[in-house]
PDB file of N, CA and C in Angstrom:
ATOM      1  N   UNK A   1       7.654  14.629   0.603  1.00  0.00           N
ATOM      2  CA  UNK A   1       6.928  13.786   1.547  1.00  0.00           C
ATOM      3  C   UNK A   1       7.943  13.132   2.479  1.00  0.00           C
ATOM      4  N   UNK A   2       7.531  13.244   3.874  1.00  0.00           N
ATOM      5  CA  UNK A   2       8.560  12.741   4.655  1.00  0.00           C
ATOM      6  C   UNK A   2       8.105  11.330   5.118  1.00  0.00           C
ATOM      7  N   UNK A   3       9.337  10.345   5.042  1.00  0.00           N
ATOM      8  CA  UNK A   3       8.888   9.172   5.279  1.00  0.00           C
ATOM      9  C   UNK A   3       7.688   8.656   6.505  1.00  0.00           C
ATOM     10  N   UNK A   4       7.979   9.737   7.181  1.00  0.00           N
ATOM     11  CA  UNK A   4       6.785   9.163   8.764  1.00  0.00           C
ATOM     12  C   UNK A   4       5.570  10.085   8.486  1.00  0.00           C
ATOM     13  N   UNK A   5       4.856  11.020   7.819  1.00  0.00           N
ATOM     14  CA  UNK A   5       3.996  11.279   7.164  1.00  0.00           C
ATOM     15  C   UNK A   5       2.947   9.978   6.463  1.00  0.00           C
ATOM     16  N   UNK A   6       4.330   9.423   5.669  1.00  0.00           N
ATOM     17  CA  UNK A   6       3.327   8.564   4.447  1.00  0.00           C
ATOM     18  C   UNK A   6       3.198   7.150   5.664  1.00  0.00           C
ATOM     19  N   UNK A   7       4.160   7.711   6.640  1.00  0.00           N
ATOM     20  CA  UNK A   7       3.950   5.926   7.839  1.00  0.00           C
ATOM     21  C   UNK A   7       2.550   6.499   8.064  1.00  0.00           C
ATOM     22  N   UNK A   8       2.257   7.385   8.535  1.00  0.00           N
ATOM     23  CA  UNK A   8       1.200   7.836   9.695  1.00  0.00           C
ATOM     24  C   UNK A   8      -0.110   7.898   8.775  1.00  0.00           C
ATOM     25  N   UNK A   9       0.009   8.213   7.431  1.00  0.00           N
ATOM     26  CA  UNK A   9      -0.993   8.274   6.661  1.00  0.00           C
ATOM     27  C   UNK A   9      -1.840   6.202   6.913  1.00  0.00           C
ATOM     28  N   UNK A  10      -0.474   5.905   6.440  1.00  0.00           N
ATOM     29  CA  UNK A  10      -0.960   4.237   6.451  1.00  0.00           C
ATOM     30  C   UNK A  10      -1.580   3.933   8.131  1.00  0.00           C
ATOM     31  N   UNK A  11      -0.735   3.971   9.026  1.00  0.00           N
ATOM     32  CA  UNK A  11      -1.605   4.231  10.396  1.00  0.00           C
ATOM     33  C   UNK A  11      -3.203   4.184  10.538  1.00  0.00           C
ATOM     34  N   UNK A  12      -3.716   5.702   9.806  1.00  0.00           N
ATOM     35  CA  UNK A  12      -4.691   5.762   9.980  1.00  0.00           C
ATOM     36  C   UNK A  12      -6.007   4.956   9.729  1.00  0.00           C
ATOM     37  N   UNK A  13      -5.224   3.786   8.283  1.00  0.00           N
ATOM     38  CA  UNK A  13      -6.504   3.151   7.905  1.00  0.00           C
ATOM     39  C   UNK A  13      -6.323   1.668   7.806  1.00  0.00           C
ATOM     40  N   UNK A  14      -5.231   2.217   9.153  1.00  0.00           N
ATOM     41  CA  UNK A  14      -5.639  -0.159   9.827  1.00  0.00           C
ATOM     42  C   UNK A  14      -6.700   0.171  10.987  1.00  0.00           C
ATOM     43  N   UNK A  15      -7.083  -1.206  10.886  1.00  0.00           N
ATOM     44  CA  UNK A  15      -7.866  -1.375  11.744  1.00  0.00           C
ATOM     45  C   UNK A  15      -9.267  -2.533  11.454  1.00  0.00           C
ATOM     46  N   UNK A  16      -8.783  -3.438  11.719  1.00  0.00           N
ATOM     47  CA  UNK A  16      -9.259  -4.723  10.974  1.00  0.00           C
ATOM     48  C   UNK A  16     -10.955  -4.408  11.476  1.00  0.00           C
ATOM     49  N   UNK A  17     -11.442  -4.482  10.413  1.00  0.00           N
ATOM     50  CA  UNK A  17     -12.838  -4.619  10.206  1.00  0.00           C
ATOM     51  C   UNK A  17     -13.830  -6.116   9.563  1.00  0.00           C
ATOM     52  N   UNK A  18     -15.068  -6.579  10.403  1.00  0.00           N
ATOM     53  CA  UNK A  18     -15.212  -7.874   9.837  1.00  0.00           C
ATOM     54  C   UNK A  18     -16.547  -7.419   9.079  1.00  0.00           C
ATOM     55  N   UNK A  19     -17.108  -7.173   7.657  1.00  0.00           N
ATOM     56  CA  UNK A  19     -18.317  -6.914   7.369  1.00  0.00           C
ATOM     57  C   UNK A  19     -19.183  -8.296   7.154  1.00  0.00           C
ATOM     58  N   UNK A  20     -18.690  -9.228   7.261  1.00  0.00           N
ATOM     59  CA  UNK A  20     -19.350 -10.586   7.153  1.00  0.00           C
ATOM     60  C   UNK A  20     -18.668 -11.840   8.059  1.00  0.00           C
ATOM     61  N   UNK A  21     -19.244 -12.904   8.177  1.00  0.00           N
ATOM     62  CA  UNK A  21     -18.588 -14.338   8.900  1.00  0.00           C
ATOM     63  C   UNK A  21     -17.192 -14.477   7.881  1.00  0.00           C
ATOM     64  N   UNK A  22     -17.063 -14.188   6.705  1.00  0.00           N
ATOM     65  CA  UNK A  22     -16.659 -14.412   5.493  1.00  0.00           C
ATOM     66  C   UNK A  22     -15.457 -13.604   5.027  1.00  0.00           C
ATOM     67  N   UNK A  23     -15.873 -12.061   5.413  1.00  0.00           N
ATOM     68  CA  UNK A  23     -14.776 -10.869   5.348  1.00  0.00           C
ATOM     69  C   UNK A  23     -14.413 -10.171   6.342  1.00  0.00           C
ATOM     70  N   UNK A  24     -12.973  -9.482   5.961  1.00  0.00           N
ATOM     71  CA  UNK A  24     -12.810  -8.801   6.699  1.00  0.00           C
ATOM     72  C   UNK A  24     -11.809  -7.757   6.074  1.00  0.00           C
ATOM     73  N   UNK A  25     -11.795  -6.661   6.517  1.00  0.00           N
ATOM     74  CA  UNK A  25     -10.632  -5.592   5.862  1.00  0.00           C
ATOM     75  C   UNK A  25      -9.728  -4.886   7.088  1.00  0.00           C
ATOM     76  N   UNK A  26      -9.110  -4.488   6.174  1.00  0.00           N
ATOM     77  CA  UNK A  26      -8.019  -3.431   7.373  1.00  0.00           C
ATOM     78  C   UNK A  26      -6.894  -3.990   8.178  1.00  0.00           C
ATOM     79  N   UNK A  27      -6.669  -5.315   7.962  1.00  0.00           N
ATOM     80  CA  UNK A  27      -6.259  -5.849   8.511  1.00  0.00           C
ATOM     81  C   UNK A  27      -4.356  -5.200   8.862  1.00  0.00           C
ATOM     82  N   UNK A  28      -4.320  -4.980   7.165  1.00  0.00           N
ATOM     83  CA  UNK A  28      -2.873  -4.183   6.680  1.00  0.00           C
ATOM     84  C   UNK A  28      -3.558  -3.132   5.551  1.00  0.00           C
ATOM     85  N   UNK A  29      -2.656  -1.713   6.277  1.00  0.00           N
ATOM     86  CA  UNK A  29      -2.908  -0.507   5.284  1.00  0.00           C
ATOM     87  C   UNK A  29      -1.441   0.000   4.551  1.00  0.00           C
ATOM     88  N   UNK A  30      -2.036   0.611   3.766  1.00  0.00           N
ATOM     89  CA  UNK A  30      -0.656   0.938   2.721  1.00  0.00           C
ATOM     90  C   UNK A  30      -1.164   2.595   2.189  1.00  0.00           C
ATOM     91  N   UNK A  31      -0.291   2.928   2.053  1.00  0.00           N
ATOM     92  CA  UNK A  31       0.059   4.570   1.489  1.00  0.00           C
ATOM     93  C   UNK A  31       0.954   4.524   0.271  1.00  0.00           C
ATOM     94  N   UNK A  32       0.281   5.514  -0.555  1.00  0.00           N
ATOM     95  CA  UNK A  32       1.641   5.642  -1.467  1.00  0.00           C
ATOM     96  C   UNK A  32       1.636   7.145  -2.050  1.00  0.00           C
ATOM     97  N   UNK A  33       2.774   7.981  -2.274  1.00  0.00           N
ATOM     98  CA  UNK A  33       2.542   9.348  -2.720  1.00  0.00           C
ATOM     99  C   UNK A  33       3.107   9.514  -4.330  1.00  0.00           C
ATOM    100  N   UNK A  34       2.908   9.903  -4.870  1.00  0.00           N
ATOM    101  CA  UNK A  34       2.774   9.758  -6.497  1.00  0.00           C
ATOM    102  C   UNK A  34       3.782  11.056  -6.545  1.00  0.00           C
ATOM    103  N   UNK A  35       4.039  10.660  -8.004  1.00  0.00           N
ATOM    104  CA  UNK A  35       5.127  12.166  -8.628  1.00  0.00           C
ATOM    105  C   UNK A  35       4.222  13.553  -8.403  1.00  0.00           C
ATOM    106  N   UNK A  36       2.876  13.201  -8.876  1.00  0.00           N
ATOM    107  CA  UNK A  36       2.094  14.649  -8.843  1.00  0.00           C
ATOM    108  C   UNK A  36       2.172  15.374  -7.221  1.00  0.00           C
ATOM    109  N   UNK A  37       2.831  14.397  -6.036  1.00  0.00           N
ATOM    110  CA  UNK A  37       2.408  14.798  -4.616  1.00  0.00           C
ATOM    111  C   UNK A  37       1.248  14.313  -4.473  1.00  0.00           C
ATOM    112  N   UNK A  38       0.335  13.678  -4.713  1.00  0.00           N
ATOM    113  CA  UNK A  38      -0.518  13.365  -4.367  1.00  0.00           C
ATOM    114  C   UNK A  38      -0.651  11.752  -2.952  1.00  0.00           C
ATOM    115  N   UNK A  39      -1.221  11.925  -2.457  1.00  0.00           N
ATOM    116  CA  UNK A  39      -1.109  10.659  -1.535  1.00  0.00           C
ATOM    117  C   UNK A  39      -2.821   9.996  -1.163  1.00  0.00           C
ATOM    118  N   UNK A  40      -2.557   8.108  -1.777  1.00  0.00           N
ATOM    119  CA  UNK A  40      -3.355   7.518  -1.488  1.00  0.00           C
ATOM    120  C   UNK A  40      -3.326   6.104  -0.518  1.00  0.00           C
ATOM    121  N   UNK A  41      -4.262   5.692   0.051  1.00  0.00           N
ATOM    122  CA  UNK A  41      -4.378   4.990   0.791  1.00  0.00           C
ATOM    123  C   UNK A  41      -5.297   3.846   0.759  1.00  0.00           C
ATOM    124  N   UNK A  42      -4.977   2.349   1.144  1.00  0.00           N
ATOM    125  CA  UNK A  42      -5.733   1.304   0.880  1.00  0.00           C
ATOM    126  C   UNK A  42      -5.659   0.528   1.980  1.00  0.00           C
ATOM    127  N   UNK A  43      -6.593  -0.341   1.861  1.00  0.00           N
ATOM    128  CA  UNK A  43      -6.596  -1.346   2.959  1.00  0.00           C
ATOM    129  C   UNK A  43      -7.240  -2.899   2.710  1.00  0.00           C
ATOM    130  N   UNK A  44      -6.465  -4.065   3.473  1.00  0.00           N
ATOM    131  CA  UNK A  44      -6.655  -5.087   2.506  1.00  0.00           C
ATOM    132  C   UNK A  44      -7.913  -5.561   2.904  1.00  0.00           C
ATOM    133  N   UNK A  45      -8.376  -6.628   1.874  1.00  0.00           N
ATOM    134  CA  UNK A  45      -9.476  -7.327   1.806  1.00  0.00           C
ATOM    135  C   UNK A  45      -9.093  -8.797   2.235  1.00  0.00           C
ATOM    136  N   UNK A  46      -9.788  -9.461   3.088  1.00  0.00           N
ATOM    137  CA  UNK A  46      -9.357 -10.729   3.190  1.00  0.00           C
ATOM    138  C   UNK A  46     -10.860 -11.712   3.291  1.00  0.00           C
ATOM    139  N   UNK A  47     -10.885 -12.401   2.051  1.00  0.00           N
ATOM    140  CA  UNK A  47     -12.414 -13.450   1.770  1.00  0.00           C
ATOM    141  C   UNK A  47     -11.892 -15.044   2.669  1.00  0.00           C
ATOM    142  N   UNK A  48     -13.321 -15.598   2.936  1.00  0.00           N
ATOM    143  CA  UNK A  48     -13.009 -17.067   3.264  1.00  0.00           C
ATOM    144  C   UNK A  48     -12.873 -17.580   1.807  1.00  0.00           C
ATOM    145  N   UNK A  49     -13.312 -17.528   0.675  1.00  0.00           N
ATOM    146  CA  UNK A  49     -12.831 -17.982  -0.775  1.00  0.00           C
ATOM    147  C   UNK A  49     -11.372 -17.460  -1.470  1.00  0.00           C
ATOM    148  N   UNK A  50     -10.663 -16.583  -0.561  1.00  0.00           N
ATOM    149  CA  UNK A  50      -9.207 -16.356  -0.612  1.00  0.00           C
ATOM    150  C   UNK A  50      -9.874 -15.531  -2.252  1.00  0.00           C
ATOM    151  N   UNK A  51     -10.424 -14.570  -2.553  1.00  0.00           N
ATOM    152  CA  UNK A  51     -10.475 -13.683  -3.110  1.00  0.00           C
ATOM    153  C   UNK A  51      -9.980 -11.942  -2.779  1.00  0.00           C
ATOM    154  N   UNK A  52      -9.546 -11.876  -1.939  1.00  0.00           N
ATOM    155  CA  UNK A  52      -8.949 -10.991  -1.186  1.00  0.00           C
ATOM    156  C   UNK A  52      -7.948 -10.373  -1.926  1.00  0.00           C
ATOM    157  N   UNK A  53      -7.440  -9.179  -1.459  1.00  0.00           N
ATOM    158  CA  UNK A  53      -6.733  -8.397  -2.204  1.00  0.00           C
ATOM    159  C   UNK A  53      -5.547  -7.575  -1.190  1.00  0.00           C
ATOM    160  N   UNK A  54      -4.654  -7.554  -1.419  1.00  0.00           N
ATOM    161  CA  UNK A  54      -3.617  -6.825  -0.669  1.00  0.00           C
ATOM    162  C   UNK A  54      -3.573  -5.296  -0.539  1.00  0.00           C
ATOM    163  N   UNK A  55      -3.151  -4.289   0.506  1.00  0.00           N
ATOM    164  CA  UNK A  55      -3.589  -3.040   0.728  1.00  0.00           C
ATOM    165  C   UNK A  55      -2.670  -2.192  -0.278  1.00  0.00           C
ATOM    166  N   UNK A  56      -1.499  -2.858  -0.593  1.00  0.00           N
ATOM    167  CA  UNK A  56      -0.874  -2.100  -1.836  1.00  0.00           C
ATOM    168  C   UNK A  56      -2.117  -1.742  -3.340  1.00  0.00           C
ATOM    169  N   UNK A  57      -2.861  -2.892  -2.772  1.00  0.00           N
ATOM    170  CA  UNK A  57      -3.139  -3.077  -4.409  1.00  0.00           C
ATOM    171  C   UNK A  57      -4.763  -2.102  -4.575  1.00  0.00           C
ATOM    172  N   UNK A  58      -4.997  -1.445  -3.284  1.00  0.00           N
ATOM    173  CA  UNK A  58      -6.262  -0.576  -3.110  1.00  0.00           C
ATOM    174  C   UNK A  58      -5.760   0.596  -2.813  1.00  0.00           C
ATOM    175  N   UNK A  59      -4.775   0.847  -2.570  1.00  0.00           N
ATOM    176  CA  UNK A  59      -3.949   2.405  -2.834  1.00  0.00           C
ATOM    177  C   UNK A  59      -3.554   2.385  -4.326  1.00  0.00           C
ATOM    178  N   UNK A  60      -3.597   1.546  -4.560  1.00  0.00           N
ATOM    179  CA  UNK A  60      -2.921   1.341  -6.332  1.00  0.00           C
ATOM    180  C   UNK A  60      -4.560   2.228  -6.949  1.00  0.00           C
ATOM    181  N   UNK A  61      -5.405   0.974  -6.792  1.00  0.00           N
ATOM    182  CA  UNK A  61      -6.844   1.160  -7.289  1.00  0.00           C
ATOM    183  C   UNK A  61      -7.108   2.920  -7.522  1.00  0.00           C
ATOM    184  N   UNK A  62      -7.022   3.398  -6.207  1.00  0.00           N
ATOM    185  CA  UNK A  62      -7.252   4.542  -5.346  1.00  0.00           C
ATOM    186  C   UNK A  62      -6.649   5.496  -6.500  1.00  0.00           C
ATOM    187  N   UNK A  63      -5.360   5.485  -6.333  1.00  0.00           N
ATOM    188  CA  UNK A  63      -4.362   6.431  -7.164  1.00  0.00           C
ATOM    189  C   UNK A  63      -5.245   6.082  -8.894  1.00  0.00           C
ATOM    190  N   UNK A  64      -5.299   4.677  -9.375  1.00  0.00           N
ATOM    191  CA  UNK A  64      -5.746   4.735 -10.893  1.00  0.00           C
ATOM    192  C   UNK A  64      -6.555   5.479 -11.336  1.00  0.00           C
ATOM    193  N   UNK A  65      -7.545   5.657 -10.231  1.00  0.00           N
ATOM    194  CA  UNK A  65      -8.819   6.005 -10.542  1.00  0.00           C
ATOM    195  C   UNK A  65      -8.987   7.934 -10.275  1.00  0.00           C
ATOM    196  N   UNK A  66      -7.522   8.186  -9.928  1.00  0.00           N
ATOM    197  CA  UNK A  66      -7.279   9.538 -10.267  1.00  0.00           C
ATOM    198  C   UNK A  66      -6.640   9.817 -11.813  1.00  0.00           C
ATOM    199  N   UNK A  67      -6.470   8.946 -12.203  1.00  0.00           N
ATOM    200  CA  UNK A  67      -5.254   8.816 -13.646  1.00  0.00           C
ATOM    201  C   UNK A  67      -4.136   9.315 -13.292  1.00  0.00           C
ATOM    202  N   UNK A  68      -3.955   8.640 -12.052  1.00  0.00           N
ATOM    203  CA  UNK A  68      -2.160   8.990 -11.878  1.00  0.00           C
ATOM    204  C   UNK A  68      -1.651   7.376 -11.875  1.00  0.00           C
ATOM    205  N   UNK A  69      -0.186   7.251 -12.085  1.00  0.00           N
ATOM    206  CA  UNK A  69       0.689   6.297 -12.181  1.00  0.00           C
ATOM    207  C   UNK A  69       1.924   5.983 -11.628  1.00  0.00           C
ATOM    208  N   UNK A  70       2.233   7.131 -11.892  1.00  0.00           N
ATOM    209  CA  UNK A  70       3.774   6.807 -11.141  1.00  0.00           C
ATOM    210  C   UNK A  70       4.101   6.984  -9.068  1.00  0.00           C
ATOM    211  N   UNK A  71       4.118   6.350  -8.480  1.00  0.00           N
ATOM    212  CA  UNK A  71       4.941   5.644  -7.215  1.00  0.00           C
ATOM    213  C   UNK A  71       6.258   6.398  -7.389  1.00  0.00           C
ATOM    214  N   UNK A  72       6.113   7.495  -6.387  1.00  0.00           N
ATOM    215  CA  UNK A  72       7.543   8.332  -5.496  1.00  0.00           C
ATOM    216  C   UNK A  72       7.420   6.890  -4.376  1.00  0.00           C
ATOM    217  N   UNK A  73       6.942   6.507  -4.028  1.00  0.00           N
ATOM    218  CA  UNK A  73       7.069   6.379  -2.314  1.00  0.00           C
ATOM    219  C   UNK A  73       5.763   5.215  -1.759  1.00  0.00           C
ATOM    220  N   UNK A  74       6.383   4.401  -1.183  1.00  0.00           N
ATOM    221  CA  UNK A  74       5.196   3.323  -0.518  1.00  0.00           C
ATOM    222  C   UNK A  74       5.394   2.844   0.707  1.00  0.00           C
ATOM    223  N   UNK A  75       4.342   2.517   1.932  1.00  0.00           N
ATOM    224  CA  UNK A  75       4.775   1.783   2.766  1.00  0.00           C
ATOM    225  C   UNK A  75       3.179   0.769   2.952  1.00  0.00           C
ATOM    226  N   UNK A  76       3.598  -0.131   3.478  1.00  0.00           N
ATOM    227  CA  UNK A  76       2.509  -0.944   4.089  1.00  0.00           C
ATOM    228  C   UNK A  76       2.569  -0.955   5.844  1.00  0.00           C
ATOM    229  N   UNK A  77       1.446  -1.196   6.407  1.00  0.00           N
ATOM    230  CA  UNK A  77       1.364  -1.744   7.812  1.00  0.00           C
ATOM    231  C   UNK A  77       0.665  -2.381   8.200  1.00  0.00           C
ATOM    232  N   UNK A  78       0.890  -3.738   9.010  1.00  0.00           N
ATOM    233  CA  UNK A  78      -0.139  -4.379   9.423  1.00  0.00           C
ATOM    234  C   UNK A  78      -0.529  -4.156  10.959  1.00  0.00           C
ATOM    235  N   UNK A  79      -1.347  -4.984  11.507  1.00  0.00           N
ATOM    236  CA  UNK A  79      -2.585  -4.735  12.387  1.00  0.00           C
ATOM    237  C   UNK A  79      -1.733  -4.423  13.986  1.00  0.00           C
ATOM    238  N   UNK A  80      -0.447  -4.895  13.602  1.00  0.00           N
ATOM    239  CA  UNK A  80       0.140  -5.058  14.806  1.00  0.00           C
ATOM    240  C   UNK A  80       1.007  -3.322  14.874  1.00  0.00           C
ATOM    241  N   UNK A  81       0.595  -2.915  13.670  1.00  0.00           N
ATOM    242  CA  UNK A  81       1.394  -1.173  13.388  1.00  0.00           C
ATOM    243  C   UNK A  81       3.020  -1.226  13.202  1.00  0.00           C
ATOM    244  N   UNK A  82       3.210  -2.708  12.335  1.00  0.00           N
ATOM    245  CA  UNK A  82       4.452  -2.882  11.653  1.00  0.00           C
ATOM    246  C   UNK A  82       4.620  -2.631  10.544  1.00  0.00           C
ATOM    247  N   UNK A  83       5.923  -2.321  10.135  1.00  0.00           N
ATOM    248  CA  UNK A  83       5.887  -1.926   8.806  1.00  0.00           C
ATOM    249  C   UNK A  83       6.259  -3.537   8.117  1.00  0.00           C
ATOM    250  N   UNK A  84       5.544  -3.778   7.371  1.00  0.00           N
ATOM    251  CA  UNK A  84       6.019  -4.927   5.793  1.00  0.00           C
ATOM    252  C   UNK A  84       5.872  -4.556   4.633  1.00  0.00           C
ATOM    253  N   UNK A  85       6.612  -5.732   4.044  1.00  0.00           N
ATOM    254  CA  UNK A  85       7.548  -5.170   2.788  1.00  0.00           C
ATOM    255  C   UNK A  85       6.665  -5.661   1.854  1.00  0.00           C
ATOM    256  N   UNK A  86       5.609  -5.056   0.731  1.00  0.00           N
ATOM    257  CA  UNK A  86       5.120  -5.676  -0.242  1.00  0.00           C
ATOM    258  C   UNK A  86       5.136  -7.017  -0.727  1.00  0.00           C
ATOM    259  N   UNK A  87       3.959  -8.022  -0.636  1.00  0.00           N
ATOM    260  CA  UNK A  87       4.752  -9.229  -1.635  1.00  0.00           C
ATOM    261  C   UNK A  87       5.280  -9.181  -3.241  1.00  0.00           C
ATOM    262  N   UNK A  88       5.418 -10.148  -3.802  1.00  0.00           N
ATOM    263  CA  UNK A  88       5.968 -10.406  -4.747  1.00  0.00           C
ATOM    264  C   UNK A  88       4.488 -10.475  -5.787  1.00  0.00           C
ATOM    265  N   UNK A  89       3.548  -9.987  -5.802  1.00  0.00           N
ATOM    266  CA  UNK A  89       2.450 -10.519  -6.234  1.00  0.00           C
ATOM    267  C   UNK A  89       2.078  -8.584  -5.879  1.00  0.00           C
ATOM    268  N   UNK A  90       2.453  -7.576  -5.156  1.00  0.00           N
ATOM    269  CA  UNK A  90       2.273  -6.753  -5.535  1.00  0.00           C
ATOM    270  C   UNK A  90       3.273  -5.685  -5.849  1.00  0.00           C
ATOM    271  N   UNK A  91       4.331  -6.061  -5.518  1.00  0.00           N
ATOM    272  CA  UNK A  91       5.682  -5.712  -6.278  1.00  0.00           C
ATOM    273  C   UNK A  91       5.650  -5.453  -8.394  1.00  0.00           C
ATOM    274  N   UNK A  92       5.324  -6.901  -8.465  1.00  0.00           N
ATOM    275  CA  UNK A  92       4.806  -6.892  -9.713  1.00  0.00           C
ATOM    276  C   UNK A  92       3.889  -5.798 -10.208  1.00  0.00           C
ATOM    277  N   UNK A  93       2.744  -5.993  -9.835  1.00  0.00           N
ATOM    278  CA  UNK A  93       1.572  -4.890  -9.925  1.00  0.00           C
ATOM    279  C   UNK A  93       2.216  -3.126  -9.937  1.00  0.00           C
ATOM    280  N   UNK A  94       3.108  -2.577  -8.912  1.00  0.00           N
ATOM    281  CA  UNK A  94       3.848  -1.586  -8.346  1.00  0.00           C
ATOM    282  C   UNK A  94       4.430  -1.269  -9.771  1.00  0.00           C
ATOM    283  N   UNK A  95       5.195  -2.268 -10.529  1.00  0.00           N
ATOM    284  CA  UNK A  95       6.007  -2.103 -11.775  1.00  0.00           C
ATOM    285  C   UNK A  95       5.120  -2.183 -12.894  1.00  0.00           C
ATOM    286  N   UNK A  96       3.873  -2.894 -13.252  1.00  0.00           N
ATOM    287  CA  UNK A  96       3.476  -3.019 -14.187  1.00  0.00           C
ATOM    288  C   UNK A  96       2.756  -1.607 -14.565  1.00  0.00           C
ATOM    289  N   UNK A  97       1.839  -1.537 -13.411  1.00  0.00           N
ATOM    290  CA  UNK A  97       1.431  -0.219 -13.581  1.00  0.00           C
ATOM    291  C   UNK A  97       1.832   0.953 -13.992  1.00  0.00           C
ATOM    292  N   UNK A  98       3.301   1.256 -14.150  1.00  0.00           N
ATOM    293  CA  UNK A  98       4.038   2.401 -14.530  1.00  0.00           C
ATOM    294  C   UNK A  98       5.472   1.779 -14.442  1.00  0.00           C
ATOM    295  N   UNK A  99       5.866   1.338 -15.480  1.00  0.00           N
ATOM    296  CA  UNK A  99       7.401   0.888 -15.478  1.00  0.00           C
ATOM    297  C   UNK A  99       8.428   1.961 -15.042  1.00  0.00           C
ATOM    298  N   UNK A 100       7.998   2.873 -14.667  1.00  0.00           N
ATOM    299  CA  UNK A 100       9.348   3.930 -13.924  1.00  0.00           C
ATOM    300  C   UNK A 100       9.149   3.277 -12.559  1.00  0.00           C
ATOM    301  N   UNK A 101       8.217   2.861 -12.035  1.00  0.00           N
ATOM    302  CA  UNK A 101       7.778   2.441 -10.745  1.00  0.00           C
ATOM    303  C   UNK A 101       8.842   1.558 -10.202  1.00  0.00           C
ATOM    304  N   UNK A 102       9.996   1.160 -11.042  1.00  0.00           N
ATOM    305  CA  UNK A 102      11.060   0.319 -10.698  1.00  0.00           C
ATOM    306  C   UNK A 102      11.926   1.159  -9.682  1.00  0.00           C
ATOM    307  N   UNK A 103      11.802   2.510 -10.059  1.00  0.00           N
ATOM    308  CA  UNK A 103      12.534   3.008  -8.970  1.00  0.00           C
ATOM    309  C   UNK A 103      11.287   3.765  -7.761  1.00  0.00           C
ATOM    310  N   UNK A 104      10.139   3.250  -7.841  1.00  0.00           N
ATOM    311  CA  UNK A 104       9.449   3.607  -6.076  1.00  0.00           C
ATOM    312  C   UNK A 104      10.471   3.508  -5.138  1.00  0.00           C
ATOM    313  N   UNK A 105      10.214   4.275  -4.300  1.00  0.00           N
ATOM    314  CA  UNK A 105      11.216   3.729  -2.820  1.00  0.00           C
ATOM    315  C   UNK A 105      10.251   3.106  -1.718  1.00  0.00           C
ATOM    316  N   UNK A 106      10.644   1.471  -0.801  1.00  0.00           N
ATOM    317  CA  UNK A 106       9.358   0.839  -0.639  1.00  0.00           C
ATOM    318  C   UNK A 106      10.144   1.251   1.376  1.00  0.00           C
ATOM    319  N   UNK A 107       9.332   1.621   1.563  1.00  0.00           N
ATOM    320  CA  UNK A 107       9.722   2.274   3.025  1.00  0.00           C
ATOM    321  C   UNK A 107       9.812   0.696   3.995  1.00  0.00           C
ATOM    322  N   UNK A 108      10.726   0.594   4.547  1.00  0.00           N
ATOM    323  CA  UNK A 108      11.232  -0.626   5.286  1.00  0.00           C
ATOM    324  C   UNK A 108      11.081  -0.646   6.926  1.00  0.00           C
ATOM    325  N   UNK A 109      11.217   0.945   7.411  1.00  0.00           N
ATOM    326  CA  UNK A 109      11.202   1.280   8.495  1.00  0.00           C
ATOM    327  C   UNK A 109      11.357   2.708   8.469  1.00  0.00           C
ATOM    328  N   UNK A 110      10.704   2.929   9.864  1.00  0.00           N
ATOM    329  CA  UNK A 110      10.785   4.394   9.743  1.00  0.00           C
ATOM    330  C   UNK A 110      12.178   5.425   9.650  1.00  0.00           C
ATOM    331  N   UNK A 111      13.177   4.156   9.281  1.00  0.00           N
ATOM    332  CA  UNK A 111      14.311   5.537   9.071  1.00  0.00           C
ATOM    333  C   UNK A 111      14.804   4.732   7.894  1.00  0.00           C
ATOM    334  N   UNK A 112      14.386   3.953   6.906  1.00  0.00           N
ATOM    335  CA  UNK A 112      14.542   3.446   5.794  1.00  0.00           C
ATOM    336  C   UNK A 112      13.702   3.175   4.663  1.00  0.00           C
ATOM    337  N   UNK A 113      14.566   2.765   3.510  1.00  0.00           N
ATOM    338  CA  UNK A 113      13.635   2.283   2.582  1.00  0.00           C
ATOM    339  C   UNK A 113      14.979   1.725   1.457  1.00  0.00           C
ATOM    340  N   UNK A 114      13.903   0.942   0.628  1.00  0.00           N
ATOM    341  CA  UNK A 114      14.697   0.534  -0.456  1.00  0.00           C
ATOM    342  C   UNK A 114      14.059   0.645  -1.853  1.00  0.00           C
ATOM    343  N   UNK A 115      14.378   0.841  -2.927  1.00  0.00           N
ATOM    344  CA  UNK A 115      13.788   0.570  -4.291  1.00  0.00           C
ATOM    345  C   UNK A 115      13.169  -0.566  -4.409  1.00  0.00           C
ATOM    346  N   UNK A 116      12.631  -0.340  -5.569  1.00  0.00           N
ATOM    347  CA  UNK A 116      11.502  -1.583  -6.051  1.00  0.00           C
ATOM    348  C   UNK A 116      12.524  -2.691  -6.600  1.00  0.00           C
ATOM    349  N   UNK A 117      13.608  -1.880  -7.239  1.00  0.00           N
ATOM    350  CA  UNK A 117      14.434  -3.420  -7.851  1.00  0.00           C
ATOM    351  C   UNK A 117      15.340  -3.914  -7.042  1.00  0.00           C
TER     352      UNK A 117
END
């Protein structure tokens, strides 16, 4: 998987959406491609009750619900079609989910990246 692939994958599924006064999604999308090659994609949730969920963590969902685990490769983007760096709140999640996941590589820019640790 080439790093501007898994950018362009994330690309495709920003695009902030409001389904209520209350919600809204898409704001930031995330990609991630798994050991099997497989590649999934999420996009965040953002509530006025701050129940919301980060776009790492619906590519995560995405991938579970194939019974895959392990993270080759991640990037996020937000609305402005920047790349950012996971928080610390799904960093965690990234590792818990599959403790090899320490070595994901978390894409920084399109001609970089760094590991999870």
């Amino acid at each position: 998987m080439e790093i501007n692939d898994l950018i362009n994958k994330a690309y495709e599924v920003v695009g902030q959406y409001r389904s209520s006064d209350d919600c809204t999604s898409g704001g930031v999308g995330a990609a991630l491609t798994t050991k099997a090659g497989n590649i999934y994609t999420g996009v965040c949730i953002d509530c006025a009750c701050s129940l919301g969920f980060c776009a790492e963590h619906s590519a995560i969902a995405e991938m579970l619900k194939h019974k895959e685990s392990e993270i080759v490769m991640m990037v996020a983007i937000n609305e402005n079609k920047e790349i950012a760096p996971p928080c610390g709140r799904c960093r965690e999640m990234i590792y818990q989910v599959n403790k090899s996941n320490v070595d994901t590589q978390i894409v920084l820019s399109a001609v970089s990246y760094t590991h999870l640790r």
